[in-house]
Protein backbone atom coordinates (compact mmCIF):
# COMPACT_ATOMS: atom_id res chain seq x y z
CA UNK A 1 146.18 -182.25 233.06
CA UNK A 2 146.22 -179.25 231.12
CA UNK A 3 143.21 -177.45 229.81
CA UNK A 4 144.24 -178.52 225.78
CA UNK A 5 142.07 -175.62 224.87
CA UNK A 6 140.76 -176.04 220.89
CA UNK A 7 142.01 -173.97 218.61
CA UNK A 8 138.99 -171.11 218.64
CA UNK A 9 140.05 -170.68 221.77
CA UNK A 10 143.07 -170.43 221.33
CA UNK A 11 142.47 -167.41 218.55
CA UNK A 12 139.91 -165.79 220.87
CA UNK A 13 142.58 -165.82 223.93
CA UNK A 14 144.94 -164.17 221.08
CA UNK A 15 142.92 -161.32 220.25
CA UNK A 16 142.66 -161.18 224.00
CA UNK A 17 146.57 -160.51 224.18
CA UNK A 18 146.17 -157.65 221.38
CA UNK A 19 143.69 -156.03 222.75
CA UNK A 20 144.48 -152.09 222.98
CA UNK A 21 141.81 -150.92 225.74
CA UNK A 22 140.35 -152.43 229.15
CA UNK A 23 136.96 -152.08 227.11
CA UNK A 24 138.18 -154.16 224.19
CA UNK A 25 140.34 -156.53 226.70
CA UNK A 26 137.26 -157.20 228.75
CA UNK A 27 134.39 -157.83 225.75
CA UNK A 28 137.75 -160.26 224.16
CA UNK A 29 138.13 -162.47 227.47
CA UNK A 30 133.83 -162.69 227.50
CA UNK A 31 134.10 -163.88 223.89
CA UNK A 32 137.28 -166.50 224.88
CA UNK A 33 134.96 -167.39 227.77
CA UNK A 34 131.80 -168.94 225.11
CA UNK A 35 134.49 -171.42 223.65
CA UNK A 36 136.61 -172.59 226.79
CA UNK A 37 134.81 -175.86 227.53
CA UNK A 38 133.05 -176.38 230.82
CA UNK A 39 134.37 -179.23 232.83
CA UNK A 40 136.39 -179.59 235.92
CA UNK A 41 140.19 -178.82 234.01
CA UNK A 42 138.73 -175.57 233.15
CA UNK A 43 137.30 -174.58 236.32
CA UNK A 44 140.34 -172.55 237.74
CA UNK A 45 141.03 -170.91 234.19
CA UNK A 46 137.19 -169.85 234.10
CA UNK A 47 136.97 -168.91 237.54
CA UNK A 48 140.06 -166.48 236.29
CA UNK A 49 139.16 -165.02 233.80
CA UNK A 50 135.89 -164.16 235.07
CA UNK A 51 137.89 -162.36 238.09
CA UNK A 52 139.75 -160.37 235.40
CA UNK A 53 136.22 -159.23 233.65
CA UNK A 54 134.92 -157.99 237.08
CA UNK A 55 138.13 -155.94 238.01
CA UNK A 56 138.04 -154.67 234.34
CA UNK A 57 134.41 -153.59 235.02
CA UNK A 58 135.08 -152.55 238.80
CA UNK A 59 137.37 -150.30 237.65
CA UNK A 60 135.39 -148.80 234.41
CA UNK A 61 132.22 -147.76 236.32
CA UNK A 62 134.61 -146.14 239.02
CA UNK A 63 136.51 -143.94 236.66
CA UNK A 64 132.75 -143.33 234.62
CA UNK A 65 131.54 -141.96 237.92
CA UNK A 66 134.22 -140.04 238.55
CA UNK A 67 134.51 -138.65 234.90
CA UNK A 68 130.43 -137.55 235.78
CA UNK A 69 131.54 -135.97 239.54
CA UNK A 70 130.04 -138.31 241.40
CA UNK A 71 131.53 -140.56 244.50
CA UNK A 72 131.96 -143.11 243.01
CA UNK A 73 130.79 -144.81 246.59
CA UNK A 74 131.81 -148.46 245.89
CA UNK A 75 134.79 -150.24 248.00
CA UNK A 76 138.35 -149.64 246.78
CA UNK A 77 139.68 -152.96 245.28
CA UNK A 78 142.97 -151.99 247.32
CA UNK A 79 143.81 -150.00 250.47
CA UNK A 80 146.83 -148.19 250.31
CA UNK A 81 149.73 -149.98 252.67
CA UNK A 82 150.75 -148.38 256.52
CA UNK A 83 153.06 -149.80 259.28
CA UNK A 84 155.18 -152.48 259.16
CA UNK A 85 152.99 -155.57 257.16
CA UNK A 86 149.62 -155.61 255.72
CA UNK A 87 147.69 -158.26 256.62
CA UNK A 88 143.99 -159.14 255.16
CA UNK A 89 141.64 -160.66 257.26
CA UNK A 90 139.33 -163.23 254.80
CA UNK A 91 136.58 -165.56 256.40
CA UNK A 92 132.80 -166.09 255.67
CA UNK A 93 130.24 -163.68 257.34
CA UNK A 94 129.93 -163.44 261.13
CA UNK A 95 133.16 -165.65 261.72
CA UNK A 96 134.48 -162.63 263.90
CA UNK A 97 136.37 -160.16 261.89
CA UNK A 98 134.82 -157.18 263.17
CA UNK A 99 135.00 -158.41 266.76
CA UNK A 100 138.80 -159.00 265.77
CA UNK A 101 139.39 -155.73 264.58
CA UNK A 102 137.43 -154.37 267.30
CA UNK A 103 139.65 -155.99 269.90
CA UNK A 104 143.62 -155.43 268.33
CA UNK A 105 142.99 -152.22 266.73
CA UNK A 106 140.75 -148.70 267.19
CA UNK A 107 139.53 -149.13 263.38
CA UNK A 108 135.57 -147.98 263.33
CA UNK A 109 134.01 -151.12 262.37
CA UNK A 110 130.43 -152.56 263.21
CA UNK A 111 129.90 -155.69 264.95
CA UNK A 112 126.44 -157.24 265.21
CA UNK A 113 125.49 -160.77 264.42
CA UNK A 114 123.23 -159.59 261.45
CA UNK A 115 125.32 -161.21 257.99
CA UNK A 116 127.35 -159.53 255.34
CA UNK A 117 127.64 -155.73 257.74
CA UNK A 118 131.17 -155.61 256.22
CA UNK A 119 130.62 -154.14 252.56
CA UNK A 120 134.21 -152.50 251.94
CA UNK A 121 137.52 -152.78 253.21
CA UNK A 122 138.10 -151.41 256.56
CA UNK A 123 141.90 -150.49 257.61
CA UNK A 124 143.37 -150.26 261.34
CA UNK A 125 146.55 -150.73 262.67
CA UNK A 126 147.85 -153.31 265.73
CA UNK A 127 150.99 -152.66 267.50
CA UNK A 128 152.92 -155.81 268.41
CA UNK A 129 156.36 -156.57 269.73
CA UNK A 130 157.47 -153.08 268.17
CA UNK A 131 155.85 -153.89 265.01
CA UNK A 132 152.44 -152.02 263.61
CA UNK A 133 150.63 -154.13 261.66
CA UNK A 134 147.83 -152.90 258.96
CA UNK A 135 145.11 -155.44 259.73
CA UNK A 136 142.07 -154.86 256.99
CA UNK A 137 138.63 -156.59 257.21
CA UNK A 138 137.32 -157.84 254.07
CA UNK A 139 133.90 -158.62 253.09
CA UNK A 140 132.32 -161.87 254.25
CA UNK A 141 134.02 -164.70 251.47
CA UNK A 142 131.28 -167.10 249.83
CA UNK A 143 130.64 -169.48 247.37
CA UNK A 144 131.15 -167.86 243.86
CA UNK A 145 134.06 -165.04 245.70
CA UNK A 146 136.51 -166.01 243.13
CA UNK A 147 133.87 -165.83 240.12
CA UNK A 148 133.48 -162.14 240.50
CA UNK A 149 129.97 -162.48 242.69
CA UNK A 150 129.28 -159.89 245.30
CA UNK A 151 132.18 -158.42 246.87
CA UNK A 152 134.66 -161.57 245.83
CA UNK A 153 136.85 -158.80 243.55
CA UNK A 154 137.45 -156.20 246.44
CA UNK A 155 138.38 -159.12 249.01
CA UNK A 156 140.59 -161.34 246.88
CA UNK A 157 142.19 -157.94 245.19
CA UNK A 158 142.72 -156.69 249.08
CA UNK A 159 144.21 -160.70 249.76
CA UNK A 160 146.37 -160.32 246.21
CA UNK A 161 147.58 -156.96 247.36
CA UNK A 162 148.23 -157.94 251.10
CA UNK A 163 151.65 -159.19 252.50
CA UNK A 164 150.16 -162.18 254.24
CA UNK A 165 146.87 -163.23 254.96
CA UNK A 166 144.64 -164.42 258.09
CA UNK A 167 142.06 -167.09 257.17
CA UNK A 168 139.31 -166.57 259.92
CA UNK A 169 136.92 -169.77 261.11
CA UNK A 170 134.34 -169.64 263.17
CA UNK A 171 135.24 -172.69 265.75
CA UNK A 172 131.13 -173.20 266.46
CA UNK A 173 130.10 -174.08 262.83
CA UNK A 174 132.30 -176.98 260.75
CA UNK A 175 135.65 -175.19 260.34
CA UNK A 176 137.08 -177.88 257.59
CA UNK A 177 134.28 -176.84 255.45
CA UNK A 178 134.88 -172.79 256.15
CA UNK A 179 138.87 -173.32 255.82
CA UNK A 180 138.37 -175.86 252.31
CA UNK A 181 135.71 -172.24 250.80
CA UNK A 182 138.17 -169.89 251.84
CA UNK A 183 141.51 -171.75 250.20
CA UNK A 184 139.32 -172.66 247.02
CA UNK A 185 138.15 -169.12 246.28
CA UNK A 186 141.46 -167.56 246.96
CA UNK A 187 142.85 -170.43 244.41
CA UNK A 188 140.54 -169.10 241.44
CA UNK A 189 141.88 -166.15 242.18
CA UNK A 190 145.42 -167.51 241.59
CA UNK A 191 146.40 -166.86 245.12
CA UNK A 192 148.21 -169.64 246.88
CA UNK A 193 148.54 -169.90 250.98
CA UNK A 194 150.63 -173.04 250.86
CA UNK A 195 154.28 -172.53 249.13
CA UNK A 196 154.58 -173.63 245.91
CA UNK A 197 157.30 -175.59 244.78
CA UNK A 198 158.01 -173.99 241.61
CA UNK A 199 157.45 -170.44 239.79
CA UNK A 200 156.89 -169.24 236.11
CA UNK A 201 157.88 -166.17 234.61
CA UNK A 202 157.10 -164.93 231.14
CA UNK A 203 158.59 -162.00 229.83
CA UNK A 204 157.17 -161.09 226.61
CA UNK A 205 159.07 -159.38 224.15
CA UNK A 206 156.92 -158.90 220.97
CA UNK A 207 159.93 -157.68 218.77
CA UNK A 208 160.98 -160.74 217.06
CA UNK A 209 163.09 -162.06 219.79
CA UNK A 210 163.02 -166.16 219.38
CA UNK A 211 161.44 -167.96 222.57
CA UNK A 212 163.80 -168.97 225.00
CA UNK A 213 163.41 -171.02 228.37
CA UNK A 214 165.44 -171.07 230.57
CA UNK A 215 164.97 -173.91 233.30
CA UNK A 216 166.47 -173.76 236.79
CA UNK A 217 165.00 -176.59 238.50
CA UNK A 218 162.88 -179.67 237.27
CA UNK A 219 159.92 -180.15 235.04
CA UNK A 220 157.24 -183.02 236.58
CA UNK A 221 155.73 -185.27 234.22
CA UNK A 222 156.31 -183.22 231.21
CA UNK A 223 159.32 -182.43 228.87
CA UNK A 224 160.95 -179.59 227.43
CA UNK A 225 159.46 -180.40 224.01
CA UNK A 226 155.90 -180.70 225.81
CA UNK A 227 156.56 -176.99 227.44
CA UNK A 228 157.88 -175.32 223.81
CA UNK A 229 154.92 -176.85 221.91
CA UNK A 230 152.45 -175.56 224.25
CA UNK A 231 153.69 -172.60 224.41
CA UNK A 232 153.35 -172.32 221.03
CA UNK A 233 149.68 -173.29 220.66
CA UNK A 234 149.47 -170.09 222.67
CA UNK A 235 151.22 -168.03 220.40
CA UNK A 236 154.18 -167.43 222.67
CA UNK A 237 156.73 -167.31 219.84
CA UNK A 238 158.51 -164.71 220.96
CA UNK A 239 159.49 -164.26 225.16
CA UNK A 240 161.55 -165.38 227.79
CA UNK A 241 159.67 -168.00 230.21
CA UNK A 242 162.28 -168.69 233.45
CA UNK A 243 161.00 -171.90 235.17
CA UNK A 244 162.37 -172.11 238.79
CA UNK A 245 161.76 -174.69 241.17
CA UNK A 246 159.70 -177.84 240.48
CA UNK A 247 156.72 -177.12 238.29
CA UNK A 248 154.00 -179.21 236.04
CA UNK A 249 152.45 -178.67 232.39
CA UNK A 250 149.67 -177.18 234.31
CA UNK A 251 151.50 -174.96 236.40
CA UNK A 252 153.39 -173.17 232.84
CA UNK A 253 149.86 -173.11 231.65
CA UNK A 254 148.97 -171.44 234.79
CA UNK A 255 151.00 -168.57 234.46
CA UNK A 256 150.24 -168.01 230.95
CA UNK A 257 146.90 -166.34 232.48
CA UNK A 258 147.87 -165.07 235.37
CA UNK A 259 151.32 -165.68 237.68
CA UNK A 260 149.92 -166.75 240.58
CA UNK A 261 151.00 -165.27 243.90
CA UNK A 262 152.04 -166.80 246.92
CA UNK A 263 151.22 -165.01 250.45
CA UNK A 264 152.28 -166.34 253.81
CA UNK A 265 148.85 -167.27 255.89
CA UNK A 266 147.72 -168.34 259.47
CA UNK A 267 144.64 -169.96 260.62
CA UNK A 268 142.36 -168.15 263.31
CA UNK A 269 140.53 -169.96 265.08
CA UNK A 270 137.95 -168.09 266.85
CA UNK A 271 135.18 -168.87 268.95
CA UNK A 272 136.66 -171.32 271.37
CA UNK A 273 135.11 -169.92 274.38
CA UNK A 274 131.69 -171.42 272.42
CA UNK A 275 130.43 -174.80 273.32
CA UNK A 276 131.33 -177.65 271.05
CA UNK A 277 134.63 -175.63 270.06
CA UNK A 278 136.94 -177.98 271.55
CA UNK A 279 135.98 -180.75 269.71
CA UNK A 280 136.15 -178.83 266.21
CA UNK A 281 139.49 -177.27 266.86
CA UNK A 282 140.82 -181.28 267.06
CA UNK A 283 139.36 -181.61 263.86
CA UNK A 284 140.63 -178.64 262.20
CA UNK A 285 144.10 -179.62 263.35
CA UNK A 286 143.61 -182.91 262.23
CA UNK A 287 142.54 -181.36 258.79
CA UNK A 288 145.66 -178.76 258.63
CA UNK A 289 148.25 -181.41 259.76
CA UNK A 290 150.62 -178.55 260.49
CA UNK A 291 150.62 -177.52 257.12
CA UNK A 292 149.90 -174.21 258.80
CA UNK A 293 150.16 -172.38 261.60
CA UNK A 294 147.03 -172.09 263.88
CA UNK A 295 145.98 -169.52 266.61
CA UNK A 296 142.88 -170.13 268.89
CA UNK A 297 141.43 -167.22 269.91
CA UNK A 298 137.89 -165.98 271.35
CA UNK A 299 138.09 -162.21 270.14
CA UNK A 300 134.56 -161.80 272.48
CA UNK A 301 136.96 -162.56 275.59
CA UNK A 302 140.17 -160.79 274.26
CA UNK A 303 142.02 -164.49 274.36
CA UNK A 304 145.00 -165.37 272.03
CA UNK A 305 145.88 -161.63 271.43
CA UNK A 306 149.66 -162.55 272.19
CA UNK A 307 149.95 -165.84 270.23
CA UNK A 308 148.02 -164.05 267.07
CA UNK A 309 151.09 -161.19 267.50
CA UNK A 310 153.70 -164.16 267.59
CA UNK A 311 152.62 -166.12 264.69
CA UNK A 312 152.18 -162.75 262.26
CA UNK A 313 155.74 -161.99 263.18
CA UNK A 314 157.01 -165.60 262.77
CA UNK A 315 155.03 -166.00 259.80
CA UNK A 316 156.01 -162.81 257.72
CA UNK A 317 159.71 -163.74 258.72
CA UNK A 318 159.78 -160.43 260.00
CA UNK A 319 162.66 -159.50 261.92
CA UNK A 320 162.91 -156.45 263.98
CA UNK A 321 166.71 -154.52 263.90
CA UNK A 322 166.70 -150.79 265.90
CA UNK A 323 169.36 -148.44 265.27
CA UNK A 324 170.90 -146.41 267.81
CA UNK A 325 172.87 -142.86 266.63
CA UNK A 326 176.67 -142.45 267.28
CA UNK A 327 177.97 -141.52 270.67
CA UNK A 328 174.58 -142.52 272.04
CA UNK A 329 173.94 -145.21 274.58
CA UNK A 330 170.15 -146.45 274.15
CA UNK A 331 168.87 -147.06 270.85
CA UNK A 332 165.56 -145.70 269.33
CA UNK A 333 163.36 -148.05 270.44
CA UNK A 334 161.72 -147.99 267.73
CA UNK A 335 162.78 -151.19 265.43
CA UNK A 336 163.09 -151.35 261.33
CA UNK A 337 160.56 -154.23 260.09
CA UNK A 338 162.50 -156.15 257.41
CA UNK A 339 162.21 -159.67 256.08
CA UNK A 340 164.12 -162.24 257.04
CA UNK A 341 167.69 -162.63 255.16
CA UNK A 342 167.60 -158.68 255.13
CA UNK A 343 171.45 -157.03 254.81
CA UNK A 344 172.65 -154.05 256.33
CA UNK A 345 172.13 -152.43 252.93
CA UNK A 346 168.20 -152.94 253.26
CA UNK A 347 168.27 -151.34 256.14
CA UNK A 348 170.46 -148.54 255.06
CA UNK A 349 167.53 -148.03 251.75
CA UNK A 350 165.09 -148.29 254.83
CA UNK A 351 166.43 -144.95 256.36
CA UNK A 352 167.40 -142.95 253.00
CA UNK A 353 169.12 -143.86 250.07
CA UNK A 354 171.88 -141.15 250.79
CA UNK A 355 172.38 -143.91 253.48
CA UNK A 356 173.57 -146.29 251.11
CA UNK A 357 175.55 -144.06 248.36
CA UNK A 358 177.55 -142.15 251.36
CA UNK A 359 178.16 -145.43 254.00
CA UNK A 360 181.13 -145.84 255.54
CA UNK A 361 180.68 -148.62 257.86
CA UNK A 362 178.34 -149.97 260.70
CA UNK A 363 178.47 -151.45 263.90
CA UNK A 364 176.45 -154.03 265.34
CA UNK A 365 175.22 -155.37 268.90
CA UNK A 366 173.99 -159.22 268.92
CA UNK A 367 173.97 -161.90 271.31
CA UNK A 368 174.80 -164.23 268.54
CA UNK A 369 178.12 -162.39 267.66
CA UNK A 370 181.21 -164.07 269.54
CA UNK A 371 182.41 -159.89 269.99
CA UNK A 372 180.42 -156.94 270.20
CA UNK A 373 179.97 -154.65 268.89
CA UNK A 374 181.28 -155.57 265.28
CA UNK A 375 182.55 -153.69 262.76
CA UNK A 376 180.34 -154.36 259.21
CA UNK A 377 179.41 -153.80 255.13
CA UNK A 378 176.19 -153.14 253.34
CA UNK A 379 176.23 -157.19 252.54
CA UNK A 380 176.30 -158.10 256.52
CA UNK A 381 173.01 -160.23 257.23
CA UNK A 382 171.13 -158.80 260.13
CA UNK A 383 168.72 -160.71 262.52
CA UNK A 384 165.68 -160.06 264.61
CA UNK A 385 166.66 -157.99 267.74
CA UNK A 386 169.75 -156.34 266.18
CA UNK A 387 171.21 -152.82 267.57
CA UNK A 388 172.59 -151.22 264.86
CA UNK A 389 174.86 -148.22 264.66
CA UNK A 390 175.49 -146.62 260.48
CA UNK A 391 178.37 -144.45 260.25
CA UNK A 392 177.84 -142.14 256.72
CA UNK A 393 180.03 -140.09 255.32
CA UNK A 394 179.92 -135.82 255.63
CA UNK A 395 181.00 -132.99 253.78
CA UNK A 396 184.96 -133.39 253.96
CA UNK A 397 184.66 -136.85 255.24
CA UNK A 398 187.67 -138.52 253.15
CA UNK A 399 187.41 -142.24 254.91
């Protein structure tokens, strides 16, 4: 049910909207906080908004610092994106991220069995199937994560900022319980691991324009009438909100907050070398019920490498198309990574966007093709393992 905020709130969570500074945005949403109502329909709005407040105030004492010349020494809320995919690595302290990163990549990390050694972010890069992946560790994930304590705002910022996510459980302690912390936290944070079957988007217009929805898909035990008046009691009077998909009362509400993201995530598994592991994995799968995907590993022993390489590349959709030059036999060998559905206009953009403005044509080797090569436009759809050949126009090129 939605959270049918009273109307205090609903003015404090106004002023919040107007609110010309971080400072003045942050001391607004601790004021909205005193007259949301504590009970379990609130619990995901609180558990947002106190998220927001520690970012806010993350980000304030960094710039402070810096404005004094001093390091500001604290862990970067986000790590700036190399290779192919960035994937974060989340799971509670000593599940084995360090020995993970220690094992698929030559990042500099520290693993002992002591808790909580992982205080920032730690970067390093795995090469897969032709594909680098940006693994980052994350600090250890607790109770409280997604309600700004500890280091909960650097690791669900890093997961928010990621292009998939690897939920880590340690297969000697009950992984239902780790897997059911890990999912909850993430979900205060408005970050989703399972698809959702519908989206929001509000585009606010403050100019006068008249509220508008527009509704491709179906609303769930609600109404259009239900949507509009709640918006209202919001003071959305004046936006676009696009409603895609299937969605709830309490998903529009949602999104009036935060839109909440979606990123693709895999289950590791690690530990099974560890006695009693056997028996937990069964559970686990019973738990999941191939909701998603899991990969057993024991990072200790260097098992499961391969089938943790597979399952990032099947999970990101990521498929991998090389391109060979004109007049030469072998291609690169080393691939494009591009999402699934790609065209041979993404690829082009890949390369350089003179690529695009001066194409001419391409030609493409694939087993699936019934001839090749074949001759192709910018709107071809390419596939994973594609050999690709782009023909661009040059000075005095006329066709």
């Amino acid at each position: 049910m939605p959270t049918n905020l009273p109307p205090d709130a609903l003015d404090k969570w106004e002023e919040v909207e107007n609110a010309k500074s971080p400072r003045e945005r942050m001391e607004k949403m601790q004021e909205f906080l005193k007259y949301v109502p504590q009970h379990k329909g609130t619990l995901k709005l609180r558990g947002e908004i106190k998220r927001k407040i520690a970012l806010i105030k993350n980000d304030m004492e960094d710039k402070k610092r810096k404005g004094t010349g001093k390091s500001s020494g604290g862990p970067k809320l986000f790590v700036e994106k190399e290779g192919s995919a960035q994937i974060a690595i989340l799971g509670m302290t000593n599940s084995g991220k360090s020995c993970l990163m220690q094992t698929v990549t030559k990042a500099n990390v520290i693993v002992a069995p002591t808790t909580f050694t992982t205080r920032q972010p730690v970067p390093g890069i795995m090469d897969f199937g032709d594909v680098q992946f940006q693994l980052v560790e994350t600090p250890a994930v607790m109770e409280g994560s997604g309600d700004g304590r500890a280091w909960g705002p650097v690791t669900l910022g890093v997961a928010r900022n990621a292009d998939g996510i690897l939920l880590m459980v340690d297969l000697s302690q009950n992984p239902v319980e780790q897997l059911e912390l890990l999912v909850s936290e993430l979900e205060k944070s408005r970050v989703l691991v399972t698809r959702p079957n519908g989206r929001v988007e509000i585009d606010r217009r403050h100019a006068g324009t008249a509220l508008r929805i527009i509704l491709i898909g179906k609303l769930i035990g609600t109404t259009m009438k239900d949507v509009e008046t709640m918006l209202r009691s919001y003071r959305i009077n004046d936006a676009i909100v696009k409603i895609t998909g299937e969605v709830t009362l309490d998903d529009i509400e949602d999104s009036i907050f935060e839109t909440t993201t979606y990123k693709p995530a895999l289950i590791v598994a690690n530990k099974f070398d560890i006695k009693g592991a056997e028996n937990n994995l069964r559970i686990l799968k019973k738990y999941v019920d191939n909701k998603m995907p899991i990969v057993v590993m024991s990072c200790e022993q260097k098992k499961g490498i391969d089938e943790l390489g597979k399952a990032m590349i099947a999970g990101l959709g990521i498929i991998r198309v090389y391109t060979k030059e004109p007049g030469n036999k072998q291609d690169t060998g080393r691939p494009f990574a591009l999402k699934k559905g790609a065209t041979m206009g993404d690829l082009a953009r890949n390369i350089h966007k003179e690529f695009v403005s001066n194409f001419m044509f391409a030609m493409v080797w694939a087993k699936r093709l019934p001839f090749s090569p074949k001759k192709v436009g910018l709107n071809f759809v390419l596939d994973d393992g594609d050999i690709v050949e782009i023909h661009v126009k040059t000075r005095g090129t006329t066709e």
